[in-house]
C-alpha atoms as a PDB file:
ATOM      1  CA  UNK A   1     -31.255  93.135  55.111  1.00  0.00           C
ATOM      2  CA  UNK A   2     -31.327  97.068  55.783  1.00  0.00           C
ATOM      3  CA  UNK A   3     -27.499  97.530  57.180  1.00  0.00           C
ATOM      4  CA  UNK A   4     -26.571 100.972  58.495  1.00  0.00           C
ATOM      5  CA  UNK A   5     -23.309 101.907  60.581  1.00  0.00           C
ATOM      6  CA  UNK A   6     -24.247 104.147  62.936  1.00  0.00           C
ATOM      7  CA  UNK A   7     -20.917 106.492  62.344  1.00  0.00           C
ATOM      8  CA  UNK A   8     -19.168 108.363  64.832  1.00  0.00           C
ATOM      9  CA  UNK A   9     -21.790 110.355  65.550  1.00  0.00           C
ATOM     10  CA  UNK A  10     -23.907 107.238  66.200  1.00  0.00           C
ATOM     11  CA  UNK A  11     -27.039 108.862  63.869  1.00  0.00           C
ATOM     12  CA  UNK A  12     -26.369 108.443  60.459  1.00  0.00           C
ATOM     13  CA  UNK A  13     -24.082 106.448  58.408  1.00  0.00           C
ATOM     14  CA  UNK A  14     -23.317 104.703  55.605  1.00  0.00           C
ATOM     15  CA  UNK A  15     -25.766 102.348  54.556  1.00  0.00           C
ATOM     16  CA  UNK A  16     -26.136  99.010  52.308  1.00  0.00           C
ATOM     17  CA  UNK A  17     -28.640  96.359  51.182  1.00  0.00           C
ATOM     18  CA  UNK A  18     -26.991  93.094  51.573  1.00  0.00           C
ATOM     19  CA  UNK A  19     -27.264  89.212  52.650  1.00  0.00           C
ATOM     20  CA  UNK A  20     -26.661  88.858  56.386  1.00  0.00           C
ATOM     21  CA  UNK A  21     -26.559  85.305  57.866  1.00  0.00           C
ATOM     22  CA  UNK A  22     -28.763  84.937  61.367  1.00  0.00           C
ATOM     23  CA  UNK A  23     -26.852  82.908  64.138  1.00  0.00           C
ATOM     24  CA  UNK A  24     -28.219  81.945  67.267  1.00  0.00           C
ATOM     25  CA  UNK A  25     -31.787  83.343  66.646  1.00  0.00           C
ATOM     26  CA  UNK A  26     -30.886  86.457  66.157  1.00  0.00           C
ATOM     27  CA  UNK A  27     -28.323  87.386  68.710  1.00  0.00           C
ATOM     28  CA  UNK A  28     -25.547  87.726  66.382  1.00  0.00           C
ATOM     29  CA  UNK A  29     -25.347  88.112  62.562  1.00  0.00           C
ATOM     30  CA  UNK A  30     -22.729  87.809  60.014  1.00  0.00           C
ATOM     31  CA  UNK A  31     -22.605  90.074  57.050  1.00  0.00           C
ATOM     32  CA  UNK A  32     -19.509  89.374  54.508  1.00  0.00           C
ATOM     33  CA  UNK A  33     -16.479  89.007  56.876  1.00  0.00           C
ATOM     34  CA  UNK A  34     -18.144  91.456  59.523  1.00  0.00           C
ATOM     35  CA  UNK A  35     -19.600  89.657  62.682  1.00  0.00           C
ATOM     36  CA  UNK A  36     -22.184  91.346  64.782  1.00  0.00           C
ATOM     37  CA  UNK A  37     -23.382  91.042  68.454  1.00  0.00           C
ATOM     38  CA  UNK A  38     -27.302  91.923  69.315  1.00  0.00           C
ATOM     39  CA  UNK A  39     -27.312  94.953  71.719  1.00  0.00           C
ATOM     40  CA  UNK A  40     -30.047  93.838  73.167  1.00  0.00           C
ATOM     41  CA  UNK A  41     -31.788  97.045  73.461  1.00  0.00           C
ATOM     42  CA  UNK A  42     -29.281  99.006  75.172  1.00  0.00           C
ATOM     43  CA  UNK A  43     -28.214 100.984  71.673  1.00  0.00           C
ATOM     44  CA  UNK A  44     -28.997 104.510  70.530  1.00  0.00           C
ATOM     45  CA  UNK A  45     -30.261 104.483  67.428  1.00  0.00           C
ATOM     46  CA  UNK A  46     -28.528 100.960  66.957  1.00  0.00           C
ATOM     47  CA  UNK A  47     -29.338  97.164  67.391  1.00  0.00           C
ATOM     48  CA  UNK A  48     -25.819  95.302  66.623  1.00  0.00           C
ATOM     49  CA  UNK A  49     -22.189  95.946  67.826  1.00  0.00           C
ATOM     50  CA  UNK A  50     -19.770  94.743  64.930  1.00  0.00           C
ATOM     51  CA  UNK A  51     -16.873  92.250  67.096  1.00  0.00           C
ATOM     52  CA  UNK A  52     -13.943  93.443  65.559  1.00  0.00           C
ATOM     53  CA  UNK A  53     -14.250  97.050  65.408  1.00  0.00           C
ATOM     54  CA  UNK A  54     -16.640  97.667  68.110  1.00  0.00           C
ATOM     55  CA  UNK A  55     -18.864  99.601  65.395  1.00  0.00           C
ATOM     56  CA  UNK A  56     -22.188 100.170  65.830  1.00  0.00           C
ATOM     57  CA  UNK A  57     -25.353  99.667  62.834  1.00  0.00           C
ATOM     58  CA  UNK A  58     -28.864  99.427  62.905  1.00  0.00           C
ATOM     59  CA  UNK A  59     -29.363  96.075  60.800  1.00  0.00           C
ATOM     60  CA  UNK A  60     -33.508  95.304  59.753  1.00  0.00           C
ATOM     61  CA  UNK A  61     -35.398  93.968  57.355  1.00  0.00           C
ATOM     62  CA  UNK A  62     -36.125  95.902  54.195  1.00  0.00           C
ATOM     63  CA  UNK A  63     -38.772  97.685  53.942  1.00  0.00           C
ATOM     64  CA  UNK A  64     -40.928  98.104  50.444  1.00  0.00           C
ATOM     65  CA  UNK A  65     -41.148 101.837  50.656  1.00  0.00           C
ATOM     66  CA  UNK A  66     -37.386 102.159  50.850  1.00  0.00           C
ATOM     67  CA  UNK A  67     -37.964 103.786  53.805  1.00  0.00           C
ATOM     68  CA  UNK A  68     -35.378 101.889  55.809  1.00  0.00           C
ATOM     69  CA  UNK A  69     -33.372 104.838  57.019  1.00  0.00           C
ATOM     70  CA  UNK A  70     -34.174 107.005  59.907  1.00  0.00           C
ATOM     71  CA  UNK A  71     -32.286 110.401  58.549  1.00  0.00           C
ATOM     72  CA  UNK A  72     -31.568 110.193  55.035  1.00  0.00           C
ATOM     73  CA  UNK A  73     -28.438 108.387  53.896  1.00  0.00           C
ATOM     74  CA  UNK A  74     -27.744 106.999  50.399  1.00  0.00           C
ATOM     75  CA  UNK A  75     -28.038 103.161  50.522  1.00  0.00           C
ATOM     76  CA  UNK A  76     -25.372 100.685  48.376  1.00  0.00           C
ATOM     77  CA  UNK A  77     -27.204  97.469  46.676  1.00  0.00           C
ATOM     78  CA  UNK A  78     -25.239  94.583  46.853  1.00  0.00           C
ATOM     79  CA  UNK A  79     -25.521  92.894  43.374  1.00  0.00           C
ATOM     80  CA  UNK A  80     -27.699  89.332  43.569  1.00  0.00           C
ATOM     81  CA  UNK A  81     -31.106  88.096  44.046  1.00  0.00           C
ATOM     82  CA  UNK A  82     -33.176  89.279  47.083  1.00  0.00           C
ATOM     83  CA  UNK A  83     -36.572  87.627  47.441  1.00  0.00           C
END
């Protein structure tokens, strides 16, 4: 999945490709040791909360076009298969 944290500016961020786990249909995620609360629609330019450091990303699918990003950001692939 698309992973983005949202920065302190809560626009743009850092961003990665990576494996993310889905828990309880959706409403939280887990992405390496990072765990992540849904926001439930109450986020600015964000869906998830990250539990430990109270982070926010936008976390989605990817898209073919690589145009996962809202502002351009460079975007980390974690090595491994994707399909």
């Amino acid at each position: 999945m698309y992973i983005e944290n949202k920065g302190n500016n809560g626009i743009v961020g850092p961003a990665r490709i990576g494996r993310v786990t889905i828990l309880n249909r959706g409403k939280s995620l887990r992405y390496r040791e990072q765990r992540f609360a849904s926001l439930d629609g109450r986020g600015f330019k964000s869906n998830y909360c990250d539990l430990d450091s109270g982070d926010y990303y936008w976390i989605s699918g990817c898209r073919k076009d690589g145009g996962d990003a809202l502002y351009s950001t460079s975007v980390e692939i974690d090595k491994g298969r994707f399909c």
